[in-house]
N, C-alpha and C. Protein backbone atom coordinates (compact mmCIF):
# COMPACT_ATOMS: atom_id res chain seq x y z
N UNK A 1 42.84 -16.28 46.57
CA UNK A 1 43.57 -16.13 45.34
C UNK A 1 43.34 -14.72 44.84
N UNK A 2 44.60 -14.26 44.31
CA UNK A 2 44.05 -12.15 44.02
C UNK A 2 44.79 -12.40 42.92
N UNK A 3 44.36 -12.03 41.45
CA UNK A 3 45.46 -11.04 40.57
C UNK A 3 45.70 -10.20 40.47
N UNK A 4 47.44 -9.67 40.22
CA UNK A 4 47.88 -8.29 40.10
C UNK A 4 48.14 -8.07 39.13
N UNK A 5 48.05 -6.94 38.74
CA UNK A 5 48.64 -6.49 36.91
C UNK A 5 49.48 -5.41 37.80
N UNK A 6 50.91 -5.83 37.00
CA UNK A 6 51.88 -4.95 37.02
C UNK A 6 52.58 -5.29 35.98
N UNK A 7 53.71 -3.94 36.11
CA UNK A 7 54.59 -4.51 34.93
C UNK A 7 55.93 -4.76 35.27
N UNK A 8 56.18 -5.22 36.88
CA UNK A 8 57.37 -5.91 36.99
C UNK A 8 57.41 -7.02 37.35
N UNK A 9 58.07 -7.95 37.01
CA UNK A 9 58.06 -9.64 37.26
C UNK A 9 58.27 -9.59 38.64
N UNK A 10 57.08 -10.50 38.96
CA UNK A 10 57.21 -10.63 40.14
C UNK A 10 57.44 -12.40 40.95
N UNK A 11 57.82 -12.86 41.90
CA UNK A 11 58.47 -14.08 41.84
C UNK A 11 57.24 -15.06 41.85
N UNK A 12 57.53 -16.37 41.94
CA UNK A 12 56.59 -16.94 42.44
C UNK A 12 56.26 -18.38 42.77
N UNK A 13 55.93 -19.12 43.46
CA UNK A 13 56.39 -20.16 44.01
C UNK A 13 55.34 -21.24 43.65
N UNK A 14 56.29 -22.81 43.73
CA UNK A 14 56.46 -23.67 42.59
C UNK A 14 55.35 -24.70 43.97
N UNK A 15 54.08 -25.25 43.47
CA UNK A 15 53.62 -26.42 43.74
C UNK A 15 54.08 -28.01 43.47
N UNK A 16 53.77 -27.98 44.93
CA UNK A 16 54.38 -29.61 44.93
C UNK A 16 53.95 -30.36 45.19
N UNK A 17 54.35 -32.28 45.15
CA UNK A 17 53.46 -33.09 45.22
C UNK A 17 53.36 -33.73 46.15
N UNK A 18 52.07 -33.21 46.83
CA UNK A 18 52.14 -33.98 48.59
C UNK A 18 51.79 -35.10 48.17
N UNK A 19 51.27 -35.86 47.14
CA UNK A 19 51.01 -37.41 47.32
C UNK A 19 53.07 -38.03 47.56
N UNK A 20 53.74 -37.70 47.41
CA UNK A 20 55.15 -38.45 47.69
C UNK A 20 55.62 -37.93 48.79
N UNK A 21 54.96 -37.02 49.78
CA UNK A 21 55.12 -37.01 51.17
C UNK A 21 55.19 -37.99 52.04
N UNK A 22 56.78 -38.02 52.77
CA UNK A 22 56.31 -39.43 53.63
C UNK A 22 56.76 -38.99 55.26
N UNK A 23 55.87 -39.66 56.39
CA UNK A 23 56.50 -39.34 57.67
C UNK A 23 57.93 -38.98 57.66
N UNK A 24 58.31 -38.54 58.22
CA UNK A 24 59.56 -37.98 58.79
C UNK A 24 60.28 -36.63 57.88
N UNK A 25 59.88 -36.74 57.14
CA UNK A 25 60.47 -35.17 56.12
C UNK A 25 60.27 -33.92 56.75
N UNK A 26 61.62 -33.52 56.41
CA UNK A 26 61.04 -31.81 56.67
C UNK A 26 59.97 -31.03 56.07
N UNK A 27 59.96 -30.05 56.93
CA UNK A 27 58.51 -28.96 56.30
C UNK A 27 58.81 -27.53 57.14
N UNK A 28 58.44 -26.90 56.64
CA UNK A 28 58.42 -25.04 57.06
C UNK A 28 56.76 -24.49 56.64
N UNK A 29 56.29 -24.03 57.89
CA UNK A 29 55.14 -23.67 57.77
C UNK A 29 55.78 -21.67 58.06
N UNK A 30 55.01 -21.33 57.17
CA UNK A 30 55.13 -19.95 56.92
C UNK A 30 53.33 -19.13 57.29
N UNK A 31 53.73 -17.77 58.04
CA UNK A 31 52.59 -17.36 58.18
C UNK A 31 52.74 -15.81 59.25
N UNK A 32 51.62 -15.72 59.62
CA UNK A 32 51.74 -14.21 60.54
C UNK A 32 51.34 -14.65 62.26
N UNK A 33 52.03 -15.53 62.76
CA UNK A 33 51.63 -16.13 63.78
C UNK A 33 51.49 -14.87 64.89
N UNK A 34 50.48 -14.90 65.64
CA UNK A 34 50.50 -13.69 66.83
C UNK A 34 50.50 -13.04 66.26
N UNK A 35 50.51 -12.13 65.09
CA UNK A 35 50.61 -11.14 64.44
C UNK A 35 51.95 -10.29 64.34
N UNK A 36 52.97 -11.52 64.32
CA UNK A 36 54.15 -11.33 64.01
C UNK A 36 54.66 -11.77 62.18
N UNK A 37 54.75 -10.53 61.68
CA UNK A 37 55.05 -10.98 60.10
C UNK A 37 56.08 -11.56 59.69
N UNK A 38 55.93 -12.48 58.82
CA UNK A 38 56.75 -13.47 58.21
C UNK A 38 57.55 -14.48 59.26
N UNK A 39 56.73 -15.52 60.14
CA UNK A 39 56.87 -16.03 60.75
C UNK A 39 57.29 -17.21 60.19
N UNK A 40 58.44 -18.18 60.25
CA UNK A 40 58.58 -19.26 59.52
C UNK A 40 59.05 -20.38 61.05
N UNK A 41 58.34 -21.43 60.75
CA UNK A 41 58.56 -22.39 61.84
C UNK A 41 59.17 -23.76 61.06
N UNK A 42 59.41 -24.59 61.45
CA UNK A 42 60.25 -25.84 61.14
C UNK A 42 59.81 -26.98 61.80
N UNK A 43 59.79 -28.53 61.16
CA UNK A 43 58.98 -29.53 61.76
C UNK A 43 59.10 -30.63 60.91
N UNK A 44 58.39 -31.69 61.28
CA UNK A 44 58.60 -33.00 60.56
C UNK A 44 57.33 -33.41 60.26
N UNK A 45 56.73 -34.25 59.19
CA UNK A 45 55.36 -34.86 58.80
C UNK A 45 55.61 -35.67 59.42
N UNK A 46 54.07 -35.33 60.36
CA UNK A 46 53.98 -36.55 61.59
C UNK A 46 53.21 -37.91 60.45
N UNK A 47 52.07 -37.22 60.22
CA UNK A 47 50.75 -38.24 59.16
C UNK A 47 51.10 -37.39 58.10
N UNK A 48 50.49 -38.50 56.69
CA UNK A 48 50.14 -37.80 55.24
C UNK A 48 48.82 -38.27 55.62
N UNK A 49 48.18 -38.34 56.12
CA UNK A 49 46.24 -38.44 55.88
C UNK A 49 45.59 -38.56 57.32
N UNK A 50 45.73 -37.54 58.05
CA UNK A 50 45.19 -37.84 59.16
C UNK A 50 43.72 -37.26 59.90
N UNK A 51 43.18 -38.39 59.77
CA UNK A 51 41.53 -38.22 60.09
C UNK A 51 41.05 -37.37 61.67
N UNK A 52 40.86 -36.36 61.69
CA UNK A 52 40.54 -35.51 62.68
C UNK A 52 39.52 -35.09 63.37
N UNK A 53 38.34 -35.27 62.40
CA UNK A 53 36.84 -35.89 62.52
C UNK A 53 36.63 -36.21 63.82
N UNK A 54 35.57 -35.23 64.61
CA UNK A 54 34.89 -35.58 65.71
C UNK A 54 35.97 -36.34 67.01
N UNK A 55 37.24 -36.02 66.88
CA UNK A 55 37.81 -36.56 67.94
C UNK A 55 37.95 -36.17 69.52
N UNK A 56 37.63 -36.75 70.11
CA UNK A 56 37.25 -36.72 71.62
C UNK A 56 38.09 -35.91 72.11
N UNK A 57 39.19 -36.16 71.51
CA UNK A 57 40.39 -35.65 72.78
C UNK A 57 41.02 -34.10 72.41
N UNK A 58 40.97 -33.94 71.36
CA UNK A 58 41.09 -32.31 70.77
C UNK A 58 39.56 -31.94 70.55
N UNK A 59 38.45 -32.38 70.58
CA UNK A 59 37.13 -31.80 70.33
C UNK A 59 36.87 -31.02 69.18
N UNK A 60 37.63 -31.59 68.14
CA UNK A 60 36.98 -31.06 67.21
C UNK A 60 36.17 -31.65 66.00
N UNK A 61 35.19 -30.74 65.62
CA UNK A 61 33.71 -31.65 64.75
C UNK A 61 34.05 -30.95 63.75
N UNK A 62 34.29 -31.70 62.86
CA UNK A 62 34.70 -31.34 61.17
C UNK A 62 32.82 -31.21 60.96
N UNK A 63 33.14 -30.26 59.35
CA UNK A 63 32.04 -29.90 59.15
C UNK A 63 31.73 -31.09 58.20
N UNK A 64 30.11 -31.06 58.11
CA UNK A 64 29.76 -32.33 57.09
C UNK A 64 29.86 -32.16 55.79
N UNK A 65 30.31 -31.40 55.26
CA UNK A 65 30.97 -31.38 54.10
C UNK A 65 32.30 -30.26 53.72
N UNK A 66 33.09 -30.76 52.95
CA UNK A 66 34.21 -30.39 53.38
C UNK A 66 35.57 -31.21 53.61
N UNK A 67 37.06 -30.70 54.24
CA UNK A 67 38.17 -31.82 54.03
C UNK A 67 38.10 -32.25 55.38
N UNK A 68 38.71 -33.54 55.59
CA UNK A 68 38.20 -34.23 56.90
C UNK A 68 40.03 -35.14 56.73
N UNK A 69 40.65 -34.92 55.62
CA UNK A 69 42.14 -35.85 55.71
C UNK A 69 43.37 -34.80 56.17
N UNK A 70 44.11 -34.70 56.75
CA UNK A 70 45.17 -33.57 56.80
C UNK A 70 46.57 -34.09 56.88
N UNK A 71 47.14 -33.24 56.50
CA UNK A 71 48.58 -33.63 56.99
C UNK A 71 49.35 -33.20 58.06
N UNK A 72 49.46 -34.21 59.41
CA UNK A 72 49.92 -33.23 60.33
C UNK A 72 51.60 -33.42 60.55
N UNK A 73 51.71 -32.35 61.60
CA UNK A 73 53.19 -31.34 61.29
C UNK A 73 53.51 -31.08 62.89
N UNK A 74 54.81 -31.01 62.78
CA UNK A 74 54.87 -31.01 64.53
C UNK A 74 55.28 -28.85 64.27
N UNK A 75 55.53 -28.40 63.03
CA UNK A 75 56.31 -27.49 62.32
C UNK A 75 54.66 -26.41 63.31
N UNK A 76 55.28 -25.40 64.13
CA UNK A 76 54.09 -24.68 64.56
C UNK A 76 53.13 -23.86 64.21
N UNK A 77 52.08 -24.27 63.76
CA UNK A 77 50.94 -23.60 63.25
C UNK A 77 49.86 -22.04 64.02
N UNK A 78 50.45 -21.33 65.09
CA UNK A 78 49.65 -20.50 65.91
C UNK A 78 48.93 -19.66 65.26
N UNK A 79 47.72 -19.19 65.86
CA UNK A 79 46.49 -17.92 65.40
C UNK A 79 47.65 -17.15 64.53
N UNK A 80 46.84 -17.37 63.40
CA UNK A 80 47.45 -16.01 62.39
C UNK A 80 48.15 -17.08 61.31
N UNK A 81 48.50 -18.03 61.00
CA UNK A 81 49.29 -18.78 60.50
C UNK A 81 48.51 -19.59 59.77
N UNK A 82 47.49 -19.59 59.88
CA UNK A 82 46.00 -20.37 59.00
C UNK A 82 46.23 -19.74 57.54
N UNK A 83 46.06 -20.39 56.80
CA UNK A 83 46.09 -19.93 55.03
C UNK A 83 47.59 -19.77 54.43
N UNK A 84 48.83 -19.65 55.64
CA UNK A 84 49.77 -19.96 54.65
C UNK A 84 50.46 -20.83 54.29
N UNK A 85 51.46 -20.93 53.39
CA UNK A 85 51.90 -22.05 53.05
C UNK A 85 53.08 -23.35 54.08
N UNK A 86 52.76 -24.48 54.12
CA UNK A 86 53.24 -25.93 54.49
C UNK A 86 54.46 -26.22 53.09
N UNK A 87 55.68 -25.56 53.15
CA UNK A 87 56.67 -25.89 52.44
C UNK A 87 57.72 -27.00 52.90
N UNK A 88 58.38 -28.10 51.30
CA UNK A 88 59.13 -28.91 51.43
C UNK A 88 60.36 -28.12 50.85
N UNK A 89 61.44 -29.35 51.61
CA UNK A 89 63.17 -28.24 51.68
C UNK A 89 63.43 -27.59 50.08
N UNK A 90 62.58 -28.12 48.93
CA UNK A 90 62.43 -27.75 47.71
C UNK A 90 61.86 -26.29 47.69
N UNK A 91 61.28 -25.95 48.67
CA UNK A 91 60.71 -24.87 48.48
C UNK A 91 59.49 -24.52 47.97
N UNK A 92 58.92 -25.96 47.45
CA UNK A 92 57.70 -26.17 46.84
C UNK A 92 56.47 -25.97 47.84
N UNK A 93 55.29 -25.72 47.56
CA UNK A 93 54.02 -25.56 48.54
C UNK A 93 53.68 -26.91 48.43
N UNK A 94 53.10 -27.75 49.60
CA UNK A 94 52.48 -28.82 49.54
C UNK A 94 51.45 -29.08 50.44
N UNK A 95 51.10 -28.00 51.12
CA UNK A 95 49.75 -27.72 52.13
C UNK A 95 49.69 -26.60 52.19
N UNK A 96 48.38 -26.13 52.55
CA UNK A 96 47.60 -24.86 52.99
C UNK A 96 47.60 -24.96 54.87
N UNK A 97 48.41 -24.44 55.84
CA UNK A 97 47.81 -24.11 57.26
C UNK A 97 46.45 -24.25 57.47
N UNK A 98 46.08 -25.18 58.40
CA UNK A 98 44.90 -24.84 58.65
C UNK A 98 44.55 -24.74 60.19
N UNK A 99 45.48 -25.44 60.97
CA UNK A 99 45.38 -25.35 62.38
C UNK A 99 46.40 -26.21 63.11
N UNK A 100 46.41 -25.23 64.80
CA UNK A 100 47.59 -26.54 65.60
C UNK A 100 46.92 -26.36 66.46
N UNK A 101 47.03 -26.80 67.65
CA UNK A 101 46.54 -27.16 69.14
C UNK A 101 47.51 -26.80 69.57
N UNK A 102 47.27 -25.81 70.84
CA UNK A 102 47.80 -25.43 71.86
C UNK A 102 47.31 -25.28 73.02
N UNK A 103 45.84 -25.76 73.50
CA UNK A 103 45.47 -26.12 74.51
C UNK A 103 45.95 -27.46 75.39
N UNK A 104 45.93 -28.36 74.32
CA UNK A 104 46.28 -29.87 74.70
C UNK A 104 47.19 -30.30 74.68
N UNK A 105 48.02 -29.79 73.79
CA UNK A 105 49.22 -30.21 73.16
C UNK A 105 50.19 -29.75 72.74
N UNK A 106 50.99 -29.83 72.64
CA UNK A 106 52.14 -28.81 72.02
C UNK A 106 52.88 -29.79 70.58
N UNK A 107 53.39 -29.13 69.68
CA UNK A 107 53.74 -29.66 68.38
C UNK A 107 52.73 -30.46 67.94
N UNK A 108 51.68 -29.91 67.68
CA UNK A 108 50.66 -30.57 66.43
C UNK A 108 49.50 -30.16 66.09
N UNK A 109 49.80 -30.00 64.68
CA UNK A 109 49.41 -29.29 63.70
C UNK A 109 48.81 -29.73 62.65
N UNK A 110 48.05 -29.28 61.64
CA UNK A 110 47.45 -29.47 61.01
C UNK A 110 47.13 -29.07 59.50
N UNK A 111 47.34 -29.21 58.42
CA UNK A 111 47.26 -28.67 56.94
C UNK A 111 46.74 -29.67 55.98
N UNK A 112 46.24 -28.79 55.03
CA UNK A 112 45.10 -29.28 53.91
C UNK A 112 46.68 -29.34 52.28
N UNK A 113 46.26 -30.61 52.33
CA UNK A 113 46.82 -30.92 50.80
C UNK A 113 46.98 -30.20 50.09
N UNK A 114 48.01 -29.40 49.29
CA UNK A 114 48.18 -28.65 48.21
C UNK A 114 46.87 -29.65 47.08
N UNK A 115 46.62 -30.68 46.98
CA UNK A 115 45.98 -30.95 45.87
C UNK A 115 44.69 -31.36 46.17
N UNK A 116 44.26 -30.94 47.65
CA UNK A 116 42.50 -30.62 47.23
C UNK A 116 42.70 -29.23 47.84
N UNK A 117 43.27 -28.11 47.99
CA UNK A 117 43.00 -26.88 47.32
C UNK A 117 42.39 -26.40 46.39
């Protein structure tokens, strides 16, 4: 989070409510994937709460404290794309990027709730 002081209005975008997220909706994950700027990808909510915790088959060990629920996204998440925004066709933010798999898998992804941000 940064503040700027300026003195021209600058835009700024409207939070939304992932608790009325349901499978199948659109989503646009925005970010600098590969280190290509302003990367915008497109996708559907696979889960609204999906437990990721220590799972065998992607190997990954959530930390012991910390978010452990996510919302996953088939919408492509690659290196560089972590921290930005998981937008609905509203345009609203309703996740933070946090990761996709591309070793194992292809289309699936991973983001933290706009409302435990």
């Amino acid at each position: 989070l940064i503040k700027v002081q300026t003195s021209i209005e600058l835009p700024e975008i409207v939070m939304g409510d992932d608790t009325k997220l349901r499978p199948g909706q659109w989503v646009a994950a925005i970010g600098n994937s590969l280190h290509f700027p302003n990367t915008v990808t497109a996708g559907i909510i696979s889960n609204v709460s999906r437990n990721i915790t220590d799972n065998p088959v992607v190997n990954y060990k959530a930390p012991k404290a910390g978010h452990s629920k996510y919302i996953q996204t088939d919408a492509a998440i690659n290196p560089g794309s972590s921290g930005g925004p998981l937008i609905n066709l509203s345009g609203e933010v309703i996740a933070v990027n946090t990761m996709g798999f591309t070793d194992h898998a292809q289309g699936i992804a991973f983001s933290i709730p706009i409302s435990e941000v």
